[in-house]
PDB file of N, CA and C in Angstrom:
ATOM      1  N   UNK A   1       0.827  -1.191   0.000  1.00  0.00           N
ATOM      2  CA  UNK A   1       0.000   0.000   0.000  1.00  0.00           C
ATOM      3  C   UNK A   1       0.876   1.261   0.000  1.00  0.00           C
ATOM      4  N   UNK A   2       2.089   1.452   0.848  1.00  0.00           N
ATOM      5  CA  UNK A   2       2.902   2.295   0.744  1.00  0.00           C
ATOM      6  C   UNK A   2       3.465   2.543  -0.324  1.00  0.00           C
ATOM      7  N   UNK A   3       3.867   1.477  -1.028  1.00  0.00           N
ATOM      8  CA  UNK A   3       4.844   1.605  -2.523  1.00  0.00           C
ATOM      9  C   UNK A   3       3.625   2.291  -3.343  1.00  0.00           C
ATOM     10  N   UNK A   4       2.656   2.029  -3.239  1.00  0.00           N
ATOM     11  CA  UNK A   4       1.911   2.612  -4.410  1.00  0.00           C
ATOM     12  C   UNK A   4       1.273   3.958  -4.156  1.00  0.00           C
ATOM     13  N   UNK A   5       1.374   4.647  -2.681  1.00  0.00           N
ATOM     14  CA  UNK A   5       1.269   6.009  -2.310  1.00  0.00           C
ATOM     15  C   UNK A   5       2.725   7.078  -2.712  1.00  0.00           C
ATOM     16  N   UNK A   6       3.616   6.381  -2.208  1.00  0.00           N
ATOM     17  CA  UNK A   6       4.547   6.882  -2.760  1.00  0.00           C
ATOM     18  C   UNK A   6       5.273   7.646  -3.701  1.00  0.00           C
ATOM     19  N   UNK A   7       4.622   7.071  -4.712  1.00  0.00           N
ATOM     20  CA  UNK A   7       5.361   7.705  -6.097  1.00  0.00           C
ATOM     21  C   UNK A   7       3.835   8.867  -6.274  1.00  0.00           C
ATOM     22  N   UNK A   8       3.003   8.301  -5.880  1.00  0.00           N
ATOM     23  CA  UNK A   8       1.617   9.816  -6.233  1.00  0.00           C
ATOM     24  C   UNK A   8       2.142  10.923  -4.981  1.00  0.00           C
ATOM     25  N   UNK A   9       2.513  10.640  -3.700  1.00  0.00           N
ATOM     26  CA  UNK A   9       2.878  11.798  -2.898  1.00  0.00           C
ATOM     27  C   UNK A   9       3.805  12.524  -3.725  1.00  0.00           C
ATOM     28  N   UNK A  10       4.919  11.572  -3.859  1.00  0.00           N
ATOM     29  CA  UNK A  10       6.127  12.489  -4.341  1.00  0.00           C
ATOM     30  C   UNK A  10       5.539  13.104  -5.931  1.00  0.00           C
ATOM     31  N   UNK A  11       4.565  12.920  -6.587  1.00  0.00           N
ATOM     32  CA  UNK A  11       4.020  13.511  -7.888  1.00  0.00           C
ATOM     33  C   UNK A  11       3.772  14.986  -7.007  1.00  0.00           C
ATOM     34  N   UNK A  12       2.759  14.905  -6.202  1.00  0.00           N
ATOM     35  CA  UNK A  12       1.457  15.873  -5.487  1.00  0.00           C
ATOM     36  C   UNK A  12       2.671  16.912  -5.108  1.00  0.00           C
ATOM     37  N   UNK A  13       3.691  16.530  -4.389  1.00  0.00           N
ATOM     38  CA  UNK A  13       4.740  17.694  -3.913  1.00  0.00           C
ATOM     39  C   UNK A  13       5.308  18.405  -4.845  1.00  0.00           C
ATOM     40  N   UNK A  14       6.093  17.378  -5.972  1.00  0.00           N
ATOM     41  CA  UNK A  14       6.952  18.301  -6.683  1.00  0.00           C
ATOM     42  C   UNK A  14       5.962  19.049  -7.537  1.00  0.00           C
ATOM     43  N   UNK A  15       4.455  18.760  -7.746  1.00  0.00           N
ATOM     44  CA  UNK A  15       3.564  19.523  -8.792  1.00  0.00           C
ATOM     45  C   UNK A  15       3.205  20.814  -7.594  1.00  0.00           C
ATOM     46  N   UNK A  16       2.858  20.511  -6.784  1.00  0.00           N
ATOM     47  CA  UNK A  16       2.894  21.608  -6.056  1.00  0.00           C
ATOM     48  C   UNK A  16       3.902  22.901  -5.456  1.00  0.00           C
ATOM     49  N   UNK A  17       4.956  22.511  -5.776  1.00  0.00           N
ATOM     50  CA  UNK A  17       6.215  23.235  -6.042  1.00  0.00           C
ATOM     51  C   UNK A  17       6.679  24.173  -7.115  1.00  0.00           C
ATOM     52  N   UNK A  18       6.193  23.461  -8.484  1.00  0.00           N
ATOM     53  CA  UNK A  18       6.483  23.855  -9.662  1.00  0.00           C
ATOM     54  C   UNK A  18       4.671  24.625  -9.553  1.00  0.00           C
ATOM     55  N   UNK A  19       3.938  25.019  -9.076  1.00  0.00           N
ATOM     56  CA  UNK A  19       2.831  25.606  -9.084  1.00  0.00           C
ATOM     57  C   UNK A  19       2.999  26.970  -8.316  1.00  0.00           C
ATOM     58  N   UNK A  20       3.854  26.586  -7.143  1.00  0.00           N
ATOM     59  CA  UNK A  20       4.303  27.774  -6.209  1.00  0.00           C
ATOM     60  C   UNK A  20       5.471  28.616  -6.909  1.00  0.00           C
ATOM     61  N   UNK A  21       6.567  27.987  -7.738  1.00  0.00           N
ATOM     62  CA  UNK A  21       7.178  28.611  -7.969  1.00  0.00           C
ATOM     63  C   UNK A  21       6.718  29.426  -9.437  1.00  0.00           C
ATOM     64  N   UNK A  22       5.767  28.385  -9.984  1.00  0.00           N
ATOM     65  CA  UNK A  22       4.992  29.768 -11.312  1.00  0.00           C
ATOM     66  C   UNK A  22       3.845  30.835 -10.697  1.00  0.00           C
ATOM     67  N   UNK A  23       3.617  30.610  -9.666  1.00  0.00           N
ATOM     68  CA  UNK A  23       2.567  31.535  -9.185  1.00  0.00           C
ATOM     69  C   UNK A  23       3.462  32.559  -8.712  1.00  0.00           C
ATOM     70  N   UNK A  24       4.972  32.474  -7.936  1.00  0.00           N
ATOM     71  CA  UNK A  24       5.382  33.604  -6.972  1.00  0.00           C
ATOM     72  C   UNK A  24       6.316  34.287  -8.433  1.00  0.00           C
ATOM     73  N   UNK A  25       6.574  33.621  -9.274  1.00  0.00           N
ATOM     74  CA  UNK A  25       6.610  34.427 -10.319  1.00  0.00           C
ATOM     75  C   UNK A  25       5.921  35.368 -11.041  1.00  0.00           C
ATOM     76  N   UNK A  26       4.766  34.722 -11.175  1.00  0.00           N
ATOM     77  CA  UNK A  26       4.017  35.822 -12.084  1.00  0.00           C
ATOM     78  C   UNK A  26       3.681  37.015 -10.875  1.00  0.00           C
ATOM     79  N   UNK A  27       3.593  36.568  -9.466  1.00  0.00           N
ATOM     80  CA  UNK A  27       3.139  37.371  -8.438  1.00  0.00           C
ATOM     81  C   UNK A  27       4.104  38.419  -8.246  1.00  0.00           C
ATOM     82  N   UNK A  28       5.478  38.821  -8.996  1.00  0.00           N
ATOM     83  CA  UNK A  28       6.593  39.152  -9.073  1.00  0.00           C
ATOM     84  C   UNK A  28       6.619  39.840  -9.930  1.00  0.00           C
ATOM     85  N   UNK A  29       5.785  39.834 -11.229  1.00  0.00           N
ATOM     86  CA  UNK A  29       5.663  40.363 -12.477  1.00  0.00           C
ATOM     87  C   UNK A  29       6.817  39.633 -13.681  1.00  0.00           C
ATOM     88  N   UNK A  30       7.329  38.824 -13.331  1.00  0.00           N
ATOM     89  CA  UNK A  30       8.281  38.269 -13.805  1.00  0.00           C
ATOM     90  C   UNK A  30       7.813  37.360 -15.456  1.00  0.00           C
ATOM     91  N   UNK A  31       6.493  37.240 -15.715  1.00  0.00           N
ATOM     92  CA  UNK A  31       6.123  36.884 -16.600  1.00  0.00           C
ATOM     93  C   UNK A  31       4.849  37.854 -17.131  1.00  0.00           C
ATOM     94  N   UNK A  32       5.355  39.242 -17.090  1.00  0.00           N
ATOM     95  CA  UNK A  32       4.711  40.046 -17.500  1.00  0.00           C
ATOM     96  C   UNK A  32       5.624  40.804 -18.438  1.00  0.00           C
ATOM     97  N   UNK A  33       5.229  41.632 -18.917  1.00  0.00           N
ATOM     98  CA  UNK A  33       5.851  42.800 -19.927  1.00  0.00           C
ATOM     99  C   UNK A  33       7.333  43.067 -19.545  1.00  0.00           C
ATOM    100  N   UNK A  34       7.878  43.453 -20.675  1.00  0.00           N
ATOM    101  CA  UNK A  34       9.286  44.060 -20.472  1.00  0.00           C
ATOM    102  C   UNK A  34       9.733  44.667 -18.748  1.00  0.00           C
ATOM    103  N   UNK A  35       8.611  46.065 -19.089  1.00  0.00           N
ATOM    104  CA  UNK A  35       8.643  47.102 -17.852  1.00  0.00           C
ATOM    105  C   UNK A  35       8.440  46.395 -16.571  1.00  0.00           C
ATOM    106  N   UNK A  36       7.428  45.556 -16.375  1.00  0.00           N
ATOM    107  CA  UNK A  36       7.378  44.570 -14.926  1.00  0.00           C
ATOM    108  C   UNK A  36       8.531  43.924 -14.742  1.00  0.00           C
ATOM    109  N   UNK A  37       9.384  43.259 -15.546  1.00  0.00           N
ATOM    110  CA  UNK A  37      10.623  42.800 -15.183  1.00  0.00           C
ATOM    111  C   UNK A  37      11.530  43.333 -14.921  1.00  0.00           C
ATOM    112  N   UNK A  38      11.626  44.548 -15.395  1.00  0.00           N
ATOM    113  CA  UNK A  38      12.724  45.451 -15.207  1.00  0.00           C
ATOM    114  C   UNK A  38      12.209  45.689 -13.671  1.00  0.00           C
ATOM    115  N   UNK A  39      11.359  46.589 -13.493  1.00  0.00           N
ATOM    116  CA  UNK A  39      10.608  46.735 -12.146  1.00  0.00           C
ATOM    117  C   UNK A  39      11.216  45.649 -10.889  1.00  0.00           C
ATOM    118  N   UNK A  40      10.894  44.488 -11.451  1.00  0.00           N
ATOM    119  CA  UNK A  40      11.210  43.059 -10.686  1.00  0.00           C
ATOM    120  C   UNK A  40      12.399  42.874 -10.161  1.00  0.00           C
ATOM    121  N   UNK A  41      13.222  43.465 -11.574  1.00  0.00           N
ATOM    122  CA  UNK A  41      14.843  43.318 -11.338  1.00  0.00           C
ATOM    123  C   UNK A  41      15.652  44.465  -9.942  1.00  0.00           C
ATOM    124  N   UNK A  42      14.696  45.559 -10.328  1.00  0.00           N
ATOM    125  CA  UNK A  42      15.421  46.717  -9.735  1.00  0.00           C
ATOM    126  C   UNK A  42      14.817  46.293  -8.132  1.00  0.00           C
ATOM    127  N   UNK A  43      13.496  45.919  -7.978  1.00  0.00           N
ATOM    128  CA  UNK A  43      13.721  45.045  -6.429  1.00  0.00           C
ATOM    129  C   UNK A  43      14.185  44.290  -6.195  1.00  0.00           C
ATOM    130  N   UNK A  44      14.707  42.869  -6.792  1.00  0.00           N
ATOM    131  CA  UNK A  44      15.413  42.210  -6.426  1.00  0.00           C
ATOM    132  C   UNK A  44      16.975  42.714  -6.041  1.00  0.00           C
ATOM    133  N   UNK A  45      17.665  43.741  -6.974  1.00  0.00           N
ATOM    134  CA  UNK A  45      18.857  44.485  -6.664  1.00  0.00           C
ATOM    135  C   UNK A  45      18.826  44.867  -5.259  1.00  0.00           C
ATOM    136  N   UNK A  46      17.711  46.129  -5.282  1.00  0.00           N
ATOM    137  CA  UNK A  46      17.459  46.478  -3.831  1.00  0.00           C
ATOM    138  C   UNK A  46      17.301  45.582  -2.461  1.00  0.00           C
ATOM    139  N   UNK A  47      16.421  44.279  -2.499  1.00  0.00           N
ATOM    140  CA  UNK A  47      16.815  43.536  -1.610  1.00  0.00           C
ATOM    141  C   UNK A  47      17.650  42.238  -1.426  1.00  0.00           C
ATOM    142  N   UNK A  48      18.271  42.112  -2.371  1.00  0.00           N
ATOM    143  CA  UNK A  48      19.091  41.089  -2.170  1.00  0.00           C
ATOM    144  C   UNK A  48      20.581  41.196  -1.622  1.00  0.00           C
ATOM    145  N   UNK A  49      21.549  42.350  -1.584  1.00  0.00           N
ATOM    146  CA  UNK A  49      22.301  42.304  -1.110  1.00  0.00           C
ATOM    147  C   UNK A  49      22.150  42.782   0.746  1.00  0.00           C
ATOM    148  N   UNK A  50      21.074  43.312   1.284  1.00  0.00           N
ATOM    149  CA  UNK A  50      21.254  43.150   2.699  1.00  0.00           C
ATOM    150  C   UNK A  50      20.262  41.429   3.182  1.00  0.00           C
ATOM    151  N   UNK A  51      19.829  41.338   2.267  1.00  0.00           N
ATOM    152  CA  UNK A  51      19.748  39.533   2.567  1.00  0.00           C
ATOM    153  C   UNK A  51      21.291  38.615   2.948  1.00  0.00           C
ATOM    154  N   UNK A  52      21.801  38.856   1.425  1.00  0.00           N
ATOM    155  CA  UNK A  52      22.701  38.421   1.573  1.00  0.00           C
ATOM    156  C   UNK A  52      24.085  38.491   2.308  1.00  0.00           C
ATOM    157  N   UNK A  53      24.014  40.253   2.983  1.00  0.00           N
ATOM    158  CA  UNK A  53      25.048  40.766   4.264  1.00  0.00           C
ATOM    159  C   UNK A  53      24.444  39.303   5.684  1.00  0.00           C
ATOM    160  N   UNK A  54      23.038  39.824   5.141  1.00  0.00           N
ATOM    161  CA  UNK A  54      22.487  38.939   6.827  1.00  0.00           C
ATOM    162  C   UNK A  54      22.687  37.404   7.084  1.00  0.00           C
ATOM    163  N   UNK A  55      22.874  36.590   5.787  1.00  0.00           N
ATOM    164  CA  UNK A  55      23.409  35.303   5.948  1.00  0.00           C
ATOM    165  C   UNK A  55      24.706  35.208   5.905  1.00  0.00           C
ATOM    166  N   UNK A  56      25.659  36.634   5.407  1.00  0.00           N
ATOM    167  CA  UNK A  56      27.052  35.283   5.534  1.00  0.00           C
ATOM    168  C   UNK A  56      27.570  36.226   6.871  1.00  0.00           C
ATOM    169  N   UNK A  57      26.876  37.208   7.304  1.00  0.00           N
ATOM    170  CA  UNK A  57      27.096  37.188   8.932  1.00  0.00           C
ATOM    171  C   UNK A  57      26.608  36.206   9.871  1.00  0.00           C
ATOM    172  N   UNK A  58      25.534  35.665   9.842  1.00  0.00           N
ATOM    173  CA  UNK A  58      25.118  34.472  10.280  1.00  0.00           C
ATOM    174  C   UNK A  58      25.849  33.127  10.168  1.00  0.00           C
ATOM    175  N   UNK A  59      26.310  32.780   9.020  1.00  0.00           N
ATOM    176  CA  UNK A  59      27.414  31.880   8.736  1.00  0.00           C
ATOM    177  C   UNK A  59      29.001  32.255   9.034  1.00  0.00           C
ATOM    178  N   UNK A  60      28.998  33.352   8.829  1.00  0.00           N
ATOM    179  CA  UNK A  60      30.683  33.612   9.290  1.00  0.00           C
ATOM    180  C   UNK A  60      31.577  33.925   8.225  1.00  0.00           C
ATOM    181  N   UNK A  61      30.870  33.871   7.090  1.00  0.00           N
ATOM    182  CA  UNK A  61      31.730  33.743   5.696  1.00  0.00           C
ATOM    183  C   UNK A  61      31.838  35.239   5.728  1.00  0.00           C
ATOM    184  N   UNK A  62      33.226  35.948   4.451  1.00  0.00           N
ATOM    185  CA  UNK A  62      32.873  37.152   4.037  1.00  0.00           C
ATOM    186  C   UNK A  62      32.792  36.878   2.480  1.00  0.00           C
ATOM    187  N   UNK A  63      32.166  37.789   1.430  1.00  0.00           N
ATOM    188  CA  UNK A  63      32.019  37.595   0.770  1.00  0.00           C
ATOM    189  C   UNK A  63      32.273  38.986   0.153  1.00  0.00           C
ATOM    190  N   UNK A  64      32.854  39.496  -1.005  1.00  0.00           N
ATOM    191  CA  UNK A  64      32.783  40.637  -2.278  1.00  0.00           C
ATOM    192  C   UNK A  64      32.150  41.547  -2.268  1.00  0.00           C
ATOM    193  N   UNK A  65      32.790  42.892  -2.451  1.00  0.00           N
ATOM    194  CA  UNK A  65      31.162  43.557  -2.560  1.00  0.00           C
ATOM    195  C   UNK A  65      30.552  43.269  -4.187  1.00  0.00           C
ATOM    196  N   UNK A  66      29.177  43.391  -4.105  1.00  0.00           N
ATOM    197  CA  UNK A  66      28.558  42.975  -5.238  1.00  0.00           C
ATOM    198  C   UNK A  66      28.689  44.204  -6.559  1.00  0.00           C
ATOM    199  N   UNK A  67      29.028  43.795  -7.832  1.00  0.00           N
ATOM    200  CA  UNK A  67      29.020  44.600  -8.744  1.00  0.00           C
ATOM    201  C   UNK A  67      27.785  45.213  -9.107  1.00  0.00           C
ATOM    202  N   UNK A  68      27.806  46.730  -9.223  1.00  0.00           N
ATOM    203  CA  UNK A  68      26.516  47.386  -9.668  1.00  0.00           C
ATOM    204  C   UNK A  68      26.594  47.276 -11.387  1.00  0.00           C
ATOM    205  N   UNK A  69      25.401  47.047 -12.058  1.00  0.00           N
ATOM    206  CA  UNK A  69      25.095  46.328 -12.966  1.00  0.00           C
ATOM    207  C   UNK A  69      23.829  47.487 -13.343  1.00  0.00           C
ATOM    208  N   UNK A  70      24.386  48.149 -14.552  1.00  0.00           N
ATOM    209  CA  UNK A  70      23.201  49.106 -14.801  1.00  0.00           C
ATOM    210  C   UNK A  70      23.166  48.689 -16.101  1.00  0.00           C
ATOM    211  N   UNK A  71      21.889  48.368 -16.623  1.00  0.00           N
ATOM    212  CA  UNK A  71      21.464  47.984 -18.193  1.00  0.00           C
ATOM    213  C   UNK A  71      20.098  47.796 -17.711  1.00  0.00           C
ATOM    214  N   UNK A  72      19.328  47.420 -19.060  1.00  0.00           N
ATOM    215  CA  UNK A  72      18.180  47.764 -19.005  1.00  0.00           C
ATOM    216  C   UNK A  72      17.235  46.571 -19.828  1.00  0.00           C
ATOM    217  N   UNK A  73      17.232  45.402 -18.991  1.00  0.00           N
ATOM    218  CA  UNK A  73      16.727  44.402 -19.402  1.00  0.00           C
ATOM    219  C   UNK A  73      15.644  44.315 -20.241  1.00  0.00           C
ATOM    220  N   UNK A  74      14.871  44.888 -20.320  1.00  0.00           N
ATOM    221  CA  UNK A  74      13.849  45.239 -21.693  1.00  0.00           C
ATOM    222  C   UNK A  74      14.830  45.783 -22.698  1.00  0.00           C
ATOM    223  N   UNK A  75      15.869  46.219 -22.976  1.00  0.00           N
ATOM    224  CA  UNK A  75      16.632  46.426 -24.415  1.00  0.00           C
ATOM    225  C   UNK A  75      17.239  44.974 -24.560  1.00  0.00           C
ATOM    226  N   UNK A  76      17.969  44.731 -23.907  1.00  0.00           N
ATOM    227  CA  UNK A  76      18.384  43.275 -24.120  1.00  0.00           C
ATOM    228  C   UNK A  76      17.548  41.523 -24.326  1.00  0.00           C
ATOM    229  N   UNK A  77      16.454  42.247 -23.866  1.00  0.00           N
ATOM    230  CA  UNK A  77      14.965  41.330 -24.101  1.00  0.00           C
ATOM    231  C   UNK A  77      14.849  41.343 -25.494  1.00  0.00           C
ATOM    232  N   UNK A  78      14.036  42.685 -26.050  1.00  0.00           N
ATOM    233  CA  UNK A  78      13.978  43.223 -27.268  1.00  0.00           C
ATOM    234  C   UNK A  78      14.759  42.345 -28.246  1.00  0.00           C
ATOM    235  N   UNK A  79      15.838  43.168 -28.152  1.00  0.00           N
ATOM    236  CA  UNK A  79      16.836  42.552 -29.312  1.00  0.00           C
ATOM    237  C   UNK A  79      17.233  41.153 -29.136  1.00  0.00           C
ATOM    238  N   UNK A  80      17.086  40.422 -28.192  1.00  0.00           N
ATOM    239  CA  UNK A  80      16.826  38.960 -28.444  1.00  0.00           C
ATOM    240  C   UNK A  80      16.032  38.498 -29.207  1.00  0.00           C
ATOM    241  N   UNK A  81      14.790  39.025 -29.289  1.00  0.00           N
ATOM    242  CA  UNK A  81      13.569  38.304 -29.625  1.00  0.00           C
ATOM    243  C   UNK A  81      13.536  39.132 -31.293  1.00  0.00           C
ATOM    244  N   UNK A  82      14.504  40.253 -31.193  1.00  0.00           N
ATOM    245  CA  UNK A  82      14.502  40.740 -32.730  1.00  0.00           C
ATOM    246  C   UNK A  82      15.453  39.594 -33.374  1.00  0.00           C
ATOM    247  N   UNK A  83      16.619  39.050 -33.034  1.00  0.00           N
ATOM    248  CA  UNK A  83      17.537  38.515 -33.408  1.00  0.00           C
ATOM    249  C   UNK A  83      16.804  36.987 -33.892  1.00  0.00           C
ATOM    250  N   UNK A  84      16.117  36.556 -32.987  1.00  0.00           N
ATOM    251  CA  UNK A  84      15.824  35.281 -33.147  1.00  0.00           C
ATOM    252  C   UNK A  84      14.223  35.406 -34.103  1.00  0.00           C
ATOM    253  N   UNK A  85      13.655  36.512 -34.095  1.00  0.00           N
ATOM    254  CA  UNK A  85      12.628  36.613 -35.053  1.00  0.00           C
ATOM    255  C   UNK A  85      13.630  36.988 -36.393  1.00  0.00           C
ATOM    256  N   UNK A  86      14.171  37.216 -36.414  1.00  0.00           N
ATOM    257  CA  UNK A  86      14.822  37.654 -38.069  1.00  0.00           C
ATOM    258  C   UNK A  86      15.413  36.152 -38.397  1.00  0.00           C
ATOM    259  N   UNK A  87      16.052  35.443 -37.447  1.00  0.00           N
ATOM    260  CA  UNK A  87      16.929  34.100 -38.201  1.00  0.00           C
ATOM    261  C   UNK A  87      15.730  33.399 -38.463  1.00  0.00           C
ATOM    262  N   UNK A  88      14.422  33.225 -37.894  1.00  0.00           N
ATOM    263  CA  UNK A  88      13.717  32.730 -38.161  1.00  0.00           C
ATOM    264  C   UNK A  88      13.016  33.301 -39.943  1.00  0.00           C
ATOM    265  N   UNK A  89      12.793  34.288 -39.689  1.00  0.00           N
ATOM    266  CA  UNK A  89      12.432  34.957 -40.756  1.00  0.00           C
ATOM    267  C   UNK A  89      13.267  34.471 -42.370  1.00  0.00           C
ATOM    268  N   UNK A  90      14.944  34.160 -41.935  1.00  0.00           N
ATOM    269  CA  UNK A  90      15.723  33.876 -43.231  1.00  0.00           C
ATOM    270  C   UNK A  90      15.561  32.429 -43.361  1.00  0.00           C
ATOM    271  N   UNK A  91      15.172  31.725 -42.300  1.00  0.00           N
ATOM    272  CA  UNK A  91      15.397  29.961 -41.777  1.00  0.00           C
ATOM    273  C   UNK A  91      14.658  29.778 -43.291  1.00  0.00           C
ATOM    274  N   UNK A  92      13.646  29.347 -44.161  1.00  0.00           N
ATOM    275  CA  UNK A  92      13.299  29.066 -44.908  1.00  0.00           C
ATOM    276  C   UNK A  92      14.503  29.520 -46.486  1.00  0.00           C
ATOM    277  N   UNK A  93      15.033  30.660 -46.326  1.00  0.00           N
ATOM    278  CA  UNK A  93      15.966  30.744 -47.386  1.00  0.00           C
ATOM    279  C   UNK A  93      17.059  30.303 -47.316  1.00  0.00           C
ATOM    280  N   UNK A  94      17.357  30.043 -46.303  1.00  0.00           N
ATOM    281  CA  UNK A  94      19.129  29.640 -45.995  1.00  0.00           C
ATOM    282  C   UNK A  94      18.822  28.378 -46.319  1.00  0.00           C
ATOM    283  N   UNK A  95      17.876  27.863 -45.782  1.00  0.00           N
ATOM    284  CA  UNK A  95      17.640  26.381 -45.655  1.00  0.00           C
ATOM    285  C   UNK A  95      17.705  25.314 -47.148  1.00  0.00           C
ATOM    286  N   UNK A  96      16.992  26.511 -48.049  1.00  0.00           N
ATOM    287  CA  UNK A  96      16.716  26.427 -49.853  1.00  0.00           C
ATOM    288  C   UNK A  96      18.312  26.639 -50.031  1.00  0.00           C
ATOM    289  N   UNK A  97      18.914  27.195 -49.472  1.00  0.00           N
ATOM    290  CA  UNK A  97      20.367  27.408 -50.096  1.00  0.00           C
ATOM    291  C   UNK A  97      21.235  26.074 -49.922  1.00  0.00           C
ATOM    292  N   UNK A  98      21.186  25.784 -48.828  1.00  0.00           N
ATOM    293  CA  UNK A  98      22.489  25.035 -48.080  1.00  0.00           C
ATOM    294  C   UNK A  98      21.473  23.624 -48.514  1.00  0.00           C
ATOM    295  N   UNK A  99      20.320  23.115 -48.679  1.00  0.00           N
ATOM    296  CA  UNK A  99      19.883  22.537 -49.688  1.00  0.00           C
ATOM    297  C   UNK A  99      20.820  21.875 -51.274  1.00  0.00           C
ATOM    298  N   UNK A 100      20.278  23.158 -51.598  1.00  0.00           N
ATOM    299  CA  UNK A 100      21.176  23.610 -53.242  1.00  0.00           C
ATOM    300  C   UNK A 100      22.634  22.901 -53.472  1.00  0.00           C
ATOM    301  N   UNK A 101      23.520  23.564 -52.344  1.00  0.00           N
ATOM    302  CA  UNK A 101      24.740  23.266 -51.849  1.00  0.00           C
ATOM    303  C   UNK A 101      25.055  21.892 -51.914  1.00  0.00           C
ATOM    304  N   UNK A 102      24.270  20.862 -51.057  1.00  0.00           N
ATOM    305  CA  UNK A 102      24.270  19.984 -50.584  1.00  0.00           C
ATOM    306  C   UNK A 102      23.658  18.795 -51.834  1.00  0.00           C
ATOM    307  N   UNK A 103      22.714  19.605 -52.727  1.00  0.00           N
ATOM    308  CA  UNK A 103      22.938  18.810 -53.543  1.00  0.00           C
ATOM    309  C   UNK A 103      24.198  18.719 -54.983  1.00  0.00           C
ATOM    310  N   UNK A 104      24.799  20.126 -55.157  1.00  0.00           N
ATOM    311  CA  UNK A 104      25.711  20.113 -56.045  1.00  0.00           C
ATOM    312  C   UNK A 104      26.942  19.500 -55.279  1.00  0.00           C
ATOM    313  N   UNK A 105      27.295  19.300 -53.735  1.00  0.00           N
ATOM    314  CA  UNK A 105      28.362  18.897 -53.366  1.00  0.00           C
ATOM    315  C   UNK A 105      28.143  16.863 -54.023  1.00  0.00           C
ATOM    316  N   UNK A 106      26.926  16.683 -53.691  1.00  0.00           N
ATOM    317  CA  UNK A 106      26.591  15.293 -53.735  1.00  0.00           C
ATOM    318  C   UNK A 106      26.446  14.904 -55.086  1.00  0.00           C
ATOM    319  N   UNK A 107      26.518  16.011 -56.303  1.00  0.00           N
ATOM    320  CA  UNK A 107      26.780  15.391 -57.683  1.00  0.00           C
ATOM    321  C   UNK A 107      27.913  15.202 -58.371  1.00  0.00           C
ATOM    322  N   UNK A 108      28.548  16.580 -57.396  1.00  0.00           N
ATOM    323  CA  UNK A 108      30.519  16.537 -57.627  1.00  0.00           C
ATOM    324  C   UNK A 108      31.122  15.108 -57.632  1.00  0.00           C
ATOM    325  N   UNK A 109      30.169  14.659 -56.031  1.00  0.00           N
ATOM    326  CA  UNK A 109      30.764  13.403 -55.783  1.00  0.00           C
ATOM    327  C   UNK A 109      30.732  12.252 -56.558  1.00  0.00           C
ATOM    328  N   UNK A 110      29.573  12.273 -57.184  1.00  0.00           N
ATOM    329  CA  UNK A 110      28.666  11.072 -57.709  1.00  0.00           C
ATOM    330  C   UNK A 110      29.938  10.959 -59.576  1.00  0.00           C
ATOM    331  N   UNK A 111      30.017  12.041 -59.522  1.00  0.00           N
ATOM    332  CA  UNK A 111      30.621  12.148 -60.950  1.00  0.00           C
ATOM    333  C   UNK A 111      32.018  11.495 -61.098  1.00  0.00           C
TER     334      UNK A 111
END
């Protein structure tokens, strides 16, 4: 009876995990628009390094000071999604090319 609870508990947890961690995301704005992430980012900046003073005083460790990091994650979003919409955009011609290619390399051979 146990063996066969087992593997459904351990389903029920890790689905409930991966539910918490897409909910405290979007609850974050993190799967919202450019501007919400940026937003997201600039709090996480703000509280993560006196988090992180408060654990490695707690532990004893010292650690770096943290590099300030100014860019603007909606430009670098952007032009990702421009970059990978344009290769997509040529993917059908390149594809007809290197095609082409592939068959004149394979008649060179044949000859």
């Amino acid at each position: 009876m146990a063996a066969r609870l087992l593997p459904a508990l351990r389903f029920v947890i890790k689905g409930s995990l991966a539910g918490a961690a897409v909910y405290v995301a979007y609850d974050q704005g993190l799967l919202g628009s450019g501007t919400q992430g940026a937003e997201a980012l600039q709090k996480a900046q703000a509280a993560l390094p006196p988090a992180i003073q408060e654990w490695t005083s707690y532990i004893g460790w010292e650690l770096p000071a943290t590099p300030k990091i100014d860019f603007s994650p909606s430009d670098f979003w952007n032009k990702g999604v421009q970059t990978v919409m344009s290769a997509l955009s040529v993917a059908p011609t390149r594809a007809c090319d290197y095609t082409v290619e592939g068959w004149k390399y394979v008649k060179d051979l044949v000859k």
